[in-house]
Protein backbone atom coordinates (compact mmCIF):
# COMPACT_ATOMS: atom_id res chain seq x y z
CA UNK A 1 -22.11 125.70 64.99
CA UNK A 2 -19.94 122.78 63.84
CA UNK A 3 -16.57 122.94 65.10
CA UNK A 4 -14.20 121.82 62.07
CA UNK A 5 -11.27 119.47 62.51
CA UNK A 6 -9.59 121.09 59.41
CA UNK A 7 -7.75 124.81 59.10
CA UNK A 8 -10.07 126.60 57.40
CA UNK A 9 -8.91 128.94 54.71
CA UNK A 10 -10.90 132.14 53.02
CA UNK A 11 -9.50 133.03 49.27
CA UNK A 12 -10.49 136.17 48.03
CA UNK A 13 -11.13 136.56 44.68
CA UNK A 14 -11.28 132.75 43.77
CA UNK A 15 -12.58 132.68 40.72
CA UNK A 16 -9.84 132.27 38.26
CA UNK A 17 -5.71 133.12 37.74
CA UNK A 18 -3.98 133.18 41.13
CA UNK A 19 -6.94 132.56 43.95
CA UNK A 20 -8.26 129.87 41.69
CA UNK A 21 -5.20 128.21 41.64
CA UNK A 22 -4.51 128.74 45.45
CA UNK A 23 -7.71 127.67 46.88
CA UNK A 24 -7.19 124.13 45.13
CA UNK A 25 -3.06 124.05 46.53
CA UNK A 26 -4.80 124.72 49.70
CA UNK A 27 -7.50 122.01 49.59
CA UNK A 28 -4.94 120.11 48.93
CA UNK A 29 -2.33 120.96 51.61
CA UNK A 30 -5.32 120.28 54.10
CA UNK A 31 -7.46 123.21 54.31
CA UNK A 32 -10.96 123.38 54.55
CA UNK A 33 -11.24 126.00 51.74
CA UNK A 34 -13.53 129.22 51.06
CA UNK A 35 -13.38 131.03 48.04
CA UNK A 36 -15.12 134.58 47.04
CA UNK A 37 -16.38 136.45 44.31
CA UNK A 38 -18.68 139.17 43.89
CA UNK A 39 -20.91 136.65 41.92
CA UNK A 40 -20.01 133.11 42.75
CA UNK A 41 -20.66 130.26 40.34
CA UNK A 42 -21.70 126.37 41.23
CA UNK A 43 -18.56 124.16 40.56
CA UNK A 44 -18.82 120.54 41.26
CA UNK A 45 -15.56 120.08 40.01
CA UNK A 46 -14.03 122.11 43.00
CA UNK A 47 -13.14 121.08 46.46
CA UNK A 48 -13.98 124.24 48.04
CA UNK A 49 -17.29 126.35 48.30
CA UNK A 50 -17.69 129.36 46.22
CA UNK A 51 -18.96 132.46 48.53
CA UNK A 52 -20.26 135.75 47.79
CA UNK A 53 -18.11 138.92 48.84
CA UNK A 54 -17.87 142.53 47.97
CA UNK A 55 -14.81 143.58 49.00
CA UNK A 56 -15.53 147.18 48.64
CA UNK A 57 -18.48 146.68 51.10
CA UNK A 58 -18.04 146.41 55.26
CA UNK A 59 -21.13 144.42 55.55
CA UNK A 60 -20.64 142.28 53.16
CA UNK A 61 -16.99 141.21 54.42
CA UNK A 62 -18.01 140.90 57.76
CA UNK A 63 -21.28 138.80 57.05
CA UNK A 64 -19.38 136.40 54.95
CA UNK A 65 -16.55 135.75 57.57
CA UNK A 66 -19.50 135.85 60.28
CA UNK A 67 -21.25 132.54 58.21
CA UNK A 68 -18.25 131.30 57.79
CA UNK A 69 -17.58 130.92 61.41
CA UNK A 70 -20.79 129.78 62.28
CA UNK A 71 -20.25 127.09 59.42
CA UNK A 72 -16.79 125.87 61.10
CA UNK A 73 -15.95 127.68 64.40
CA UNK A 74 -12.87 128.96 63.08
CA UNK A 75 -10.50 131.22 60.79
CA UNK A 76 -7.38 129.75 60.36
CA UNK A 77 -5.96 131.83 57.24
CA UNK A 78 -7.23 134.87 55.16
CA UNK A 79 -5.76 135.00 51.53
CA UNK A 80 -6.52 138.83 50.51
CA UNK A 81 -6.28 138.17 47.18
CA UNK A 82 -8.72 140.00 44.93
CA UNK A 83 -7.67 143.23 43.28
CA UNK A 84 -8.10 145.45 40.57
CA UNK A 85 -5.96 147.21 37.83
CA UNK A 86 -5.58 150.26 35.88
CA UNK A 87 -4.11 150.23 32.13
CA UNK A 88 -1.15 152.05 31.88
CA UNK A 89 -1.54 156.31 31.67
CA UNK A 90 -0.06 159.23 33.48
CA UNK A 91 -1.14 159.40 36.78
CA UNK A 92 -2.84 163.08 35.74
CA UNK A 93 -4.94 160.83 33.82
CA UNK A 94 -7.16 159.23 35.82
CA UNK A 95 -9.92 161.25 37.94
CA UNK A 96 -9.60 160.85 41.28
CA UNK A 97 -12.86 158.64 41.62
CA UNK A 98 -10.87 155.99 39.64
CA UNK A 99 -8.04 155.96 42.38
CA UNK A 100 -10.45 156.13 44.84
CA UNK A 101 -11.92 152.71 43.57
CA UNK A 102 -8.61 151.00 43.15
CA UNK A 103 -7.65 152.18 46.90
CA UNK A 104 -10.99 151.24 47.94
CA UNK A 105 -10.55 147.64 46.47
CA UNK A 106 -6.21 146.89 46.68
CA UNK A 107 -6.08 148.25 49.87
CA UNK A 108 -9.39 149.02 52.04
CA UNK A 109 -10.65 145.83 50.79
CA UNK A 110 -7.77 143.68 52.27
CA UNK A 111 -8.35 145.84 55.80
CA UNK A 112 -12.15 144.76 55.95
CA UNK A 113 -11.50 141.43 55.47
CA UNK A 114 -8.58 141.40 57.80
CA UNK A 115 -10.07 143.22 60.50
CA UNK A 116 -13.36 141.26 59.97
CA UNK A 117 -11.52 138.19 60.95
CA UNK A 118 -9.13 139.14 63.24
CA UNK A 119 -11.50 138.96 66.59
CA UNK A 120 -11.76 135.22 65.60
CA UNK A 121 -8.14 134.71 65.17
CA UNK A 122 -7.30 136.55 67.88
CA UNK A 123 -10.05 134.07 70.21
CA UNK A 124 -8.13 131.23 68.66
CA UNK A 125 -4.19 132.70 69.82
CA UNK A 126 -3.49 131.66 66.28
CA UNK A 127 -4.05 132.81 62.84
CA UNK A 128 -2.71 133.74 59.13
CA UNK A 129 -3.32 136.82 57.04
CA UNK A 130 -1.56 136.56 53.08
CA UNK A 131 -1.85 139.74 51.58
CA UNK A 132 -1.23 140.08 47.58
CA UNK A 133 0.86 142.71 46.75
CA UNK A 134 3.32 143.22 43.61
CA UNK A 135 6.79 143.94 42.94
CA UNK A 136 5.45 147.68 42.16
CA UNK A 137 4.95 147.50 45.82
CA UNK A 138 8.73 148.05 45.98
CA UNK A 139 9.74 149.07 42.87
CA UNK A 140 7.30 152.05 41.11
CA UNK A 141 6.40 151.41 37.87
CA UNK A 142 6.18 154.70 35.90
CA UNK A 143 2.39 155.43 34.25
CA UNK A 144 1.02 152.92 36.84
CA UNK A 145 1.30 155.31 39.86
CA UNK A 146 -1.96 154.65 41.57
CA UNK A 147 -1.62 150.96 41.19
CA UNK A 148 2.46 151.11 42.53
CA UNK A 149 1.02 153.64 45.18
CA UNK A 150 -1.58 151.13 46.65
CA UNK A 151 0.74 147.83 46.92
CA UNK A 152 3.19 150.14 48.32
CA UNK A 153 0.00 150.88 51.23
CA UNK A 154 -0.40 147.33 51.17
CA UNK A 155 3.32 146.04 52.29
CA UNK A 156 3.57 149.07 54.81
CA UNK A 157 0.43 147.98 56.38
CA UNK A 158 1.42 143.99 56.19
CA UNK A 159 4.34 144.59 57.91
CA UNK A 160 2.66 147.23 60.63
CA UNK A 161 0.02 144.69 61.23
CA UNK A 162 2.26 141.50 61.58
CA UNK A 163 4.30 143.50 64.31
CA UNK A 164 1.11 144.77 66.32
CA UNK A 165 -0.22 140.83 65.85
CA UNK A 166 2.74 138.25 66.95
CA UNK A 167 2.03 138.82 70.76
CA UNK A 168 -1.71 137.35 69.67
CA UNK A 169 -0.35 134.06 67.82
CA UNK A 170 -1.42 135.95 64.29
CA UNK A 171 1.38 136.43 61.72
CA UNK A 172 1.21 138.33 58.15
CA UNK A 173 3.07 138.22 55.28
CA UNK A 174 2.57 139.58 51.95
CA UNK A 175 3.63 138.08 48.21
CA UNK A 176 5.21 139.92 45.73
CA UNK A 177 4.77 138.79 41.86
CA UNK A 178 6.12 140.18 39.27
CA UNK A 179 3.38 140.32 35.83
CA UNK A 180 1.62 137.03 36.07
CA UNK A 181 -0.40 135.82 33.50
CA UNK A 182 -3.73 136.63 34.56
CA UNK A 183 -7.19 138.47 33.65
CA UNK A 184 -6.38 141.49 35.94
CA UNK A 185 -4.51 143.24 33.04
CA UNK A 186 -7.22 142.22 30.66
CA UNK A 187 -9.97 144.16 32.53
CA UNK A 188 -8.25 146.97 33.75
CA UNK A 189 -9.67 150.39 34.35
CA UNK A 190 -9.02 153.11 31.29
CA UNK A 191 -7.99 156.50 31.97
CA UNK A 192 -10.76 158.82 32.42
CA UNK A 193 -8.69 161.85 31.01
CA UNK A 194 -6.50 160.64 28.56
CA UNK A 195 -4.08 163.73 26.95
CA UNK A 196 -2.04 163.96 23.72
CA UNK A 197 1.07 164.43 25.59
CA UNK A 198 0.45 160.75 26.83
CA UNK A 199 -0.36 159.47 23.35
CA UNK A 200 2.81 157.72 22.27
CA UNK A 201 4.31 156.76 25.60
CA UNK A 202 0.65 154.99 26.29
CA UNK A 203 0.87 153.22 23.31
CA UNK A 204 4.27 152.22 23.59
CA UNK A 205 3.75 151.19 27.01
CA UNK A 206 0.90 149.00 25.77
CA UNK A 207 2.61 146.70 23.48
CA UNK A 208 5.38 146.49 25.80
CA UNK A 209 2.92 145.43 28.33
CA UNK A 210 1.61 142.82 25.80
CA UNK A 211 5.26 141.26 25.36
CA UNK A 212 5.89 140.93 28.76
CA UNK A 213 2.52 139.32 29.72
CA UNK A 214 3.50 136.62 26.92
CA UNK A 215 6.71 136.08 28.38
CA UNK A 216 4.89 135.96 31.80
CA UNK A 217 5.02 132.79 34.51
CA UNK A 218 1.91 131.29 35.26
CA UNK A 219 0.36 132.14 37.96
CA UNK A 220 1.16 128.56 40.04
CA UNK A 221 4.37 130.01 41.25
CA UNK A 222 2.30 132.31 43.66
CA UNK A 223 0.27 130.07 44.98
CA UNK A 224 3.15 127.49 45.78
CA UNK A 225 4.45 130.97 48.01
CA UNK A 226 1.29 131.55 49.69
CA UNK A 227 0.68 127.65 50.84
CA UNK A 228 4.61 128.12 51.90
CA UNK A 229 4.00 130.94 54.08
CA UNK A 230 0.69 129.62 55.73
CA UNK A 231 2.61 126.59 56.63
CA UNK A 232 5.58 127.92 57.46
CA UNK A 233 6.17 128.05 61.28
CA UNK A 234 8.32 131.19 61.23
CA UNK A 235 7.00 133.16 58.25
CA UNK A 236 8.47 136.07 56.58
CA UNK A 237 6.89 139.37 56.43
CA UNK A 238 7.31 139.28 52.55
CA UNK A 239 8.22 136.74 49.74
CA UNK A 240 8.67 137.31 46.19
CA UNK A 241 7.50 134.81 44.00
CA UNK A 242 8.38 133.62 40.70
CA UNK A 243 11.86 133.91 39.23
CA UNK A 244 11.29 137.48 37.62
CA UNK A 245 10.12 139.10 41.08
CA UNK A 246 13.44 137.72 42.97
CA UNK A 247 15.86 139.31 40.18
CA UNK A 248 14.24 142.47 40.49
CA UNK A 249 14.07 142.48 44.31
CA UNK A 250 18.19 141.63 44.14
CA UNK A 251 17.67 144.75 41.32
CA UNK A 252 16.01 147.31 44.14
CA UNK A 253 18.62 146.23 46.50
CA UNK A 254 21.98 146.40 45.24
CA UNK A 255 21.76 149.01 42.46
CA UNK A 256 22.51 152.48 42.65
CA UNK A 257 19.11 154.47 42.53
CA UNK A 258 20.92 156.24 39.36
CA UNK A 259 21.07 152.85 37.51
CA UNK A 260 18.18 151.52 39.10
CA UNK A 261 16.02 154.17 37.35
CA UNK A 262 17.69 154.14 34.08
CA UNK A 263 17.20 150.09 33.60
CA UNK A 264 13.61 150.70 34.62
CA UNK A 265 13.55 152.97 31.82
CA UNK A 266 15.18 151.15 28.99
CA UNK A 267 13.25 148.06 30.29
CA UNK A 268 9.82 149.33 29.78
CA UNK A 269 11.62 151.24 26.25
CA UNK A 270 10.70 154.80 27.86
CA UNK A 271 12.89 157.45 26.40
């Protein structure tokens, strides 16, 4: 085992959109940078090594984090990044196997990984865990229940976690986007049981959907959050990022729940 005189970084989900990006900000902030997918690629052109992970699998998270400290010595920061979606349907919709998966991968997934690497971490009396979440981690997005209902998991556990960690020299924080534009949309899971009732809200919801993902910021503006909260020496236990997260954190805050729901409403054009 090599000891490395670099932070070393793991980036789930690293293939393209927002780990992509954030596993390059992070090479060049000074990490020694791992990314994952389930089936890596060769790049040249990247600074950072391409791994294999399932994050649905125990093994396979802790075998990749257990190479990776044999590789380096260390763990300095875990970016739980990869996820998956599902398109937008009532929540009666979908069979319970399909929110089993997206649990499975939004929020067991980011508990392997983080309890795969928290032994090392803890050895060190130092360490970083960046969990993804969403702004429908705060704010429920009607026909994307499941999808709300696991970030929501996600920022209760963050915060749980970073509480139970400080004494150890660990810290966590999780990022809140609001629609980025990425792929996750583009290869999201169908409903299994879709219904006429749902017909004409689903496709309403769809082209809606389609506006807003043109309007979208590019996915940049989360990874400039997640290199801020790694190097940040007090970090927060969540950050929005990007300009249309912040106003509808402000949004969640200040409004009534009355007008809060209606806005939602007229926002997404749901009668």
């Amino acid at each position: 085992m090599s000891k490395s005189t670099q932070p070393v970084a793991i980036v789930t989900g690293a293939s393209s959109g927002i780990g992509l990006i954030t596993a390059k900000k992070l090479v060049a902030a000074g990490y020694r940078v791992f990314g994952t997918s389930r089936s890596p690629r060769a790049n040249h052109n990247h600074a950072f090594e391409m791994m294999p992970l399932d994050v649905d699998n125990d093994e396979s998270a802790t075998a990749l984090v257990n190479r990776i400290v044999e590789l380096t010595g260390r763990v300095d920061l875990l970016v739980n990044n990869a996820g998956r979606g599902l398109s937008p349907a009532g929540a009666e919709e979908f069979s319970l196997e399909q929110a089993q998966a997206l649990f499975n991968t939004n929020f067991f997934g980011v508990v392997r990984l983080s309890n795969a690497v928290l032994p090392h971490m803890r050895k060190q009396a130092s360490g970083r865990i960046i969990n993804i979440g969403s702004v429908l981690g705060f704010m429920p997005m009607p026909y994307m229940a499941f999808y709300s209902a696991s970030k929501f998991a996600l920022r209760g556990y963050s915060e749980s976690l970073d509480h139970e960690l400080r004494n150890s020299g660990i810290r966590v924080s999780v990022i809140e986007p609001a629609f980025m534009k990425t792929a996750i949309e583009a290869n999201s899971t169908q409903a299994a049981f879709k219904r006429e009732e749902y017909q004409l809200v689903r496709a309403s919801l769809e082209d809606r959907l389609t506006e807003m993902l043109e309007d979208a910021e590019e996915p940049d503006v989360v990874a400039d959050v997640i290199v801020k909260a790694a190097k940040e020496t007090n970090p927060k236990l969540s950050y929005t990022a990007g300009s249309a997260a912040a106003r509808l954190k402000i949004m969640n805050n200040v409004l009534p729940a009355r007008l809060l729901d209606a806005g939602i409403r007229k926002h997404l054009r749901i009668r």
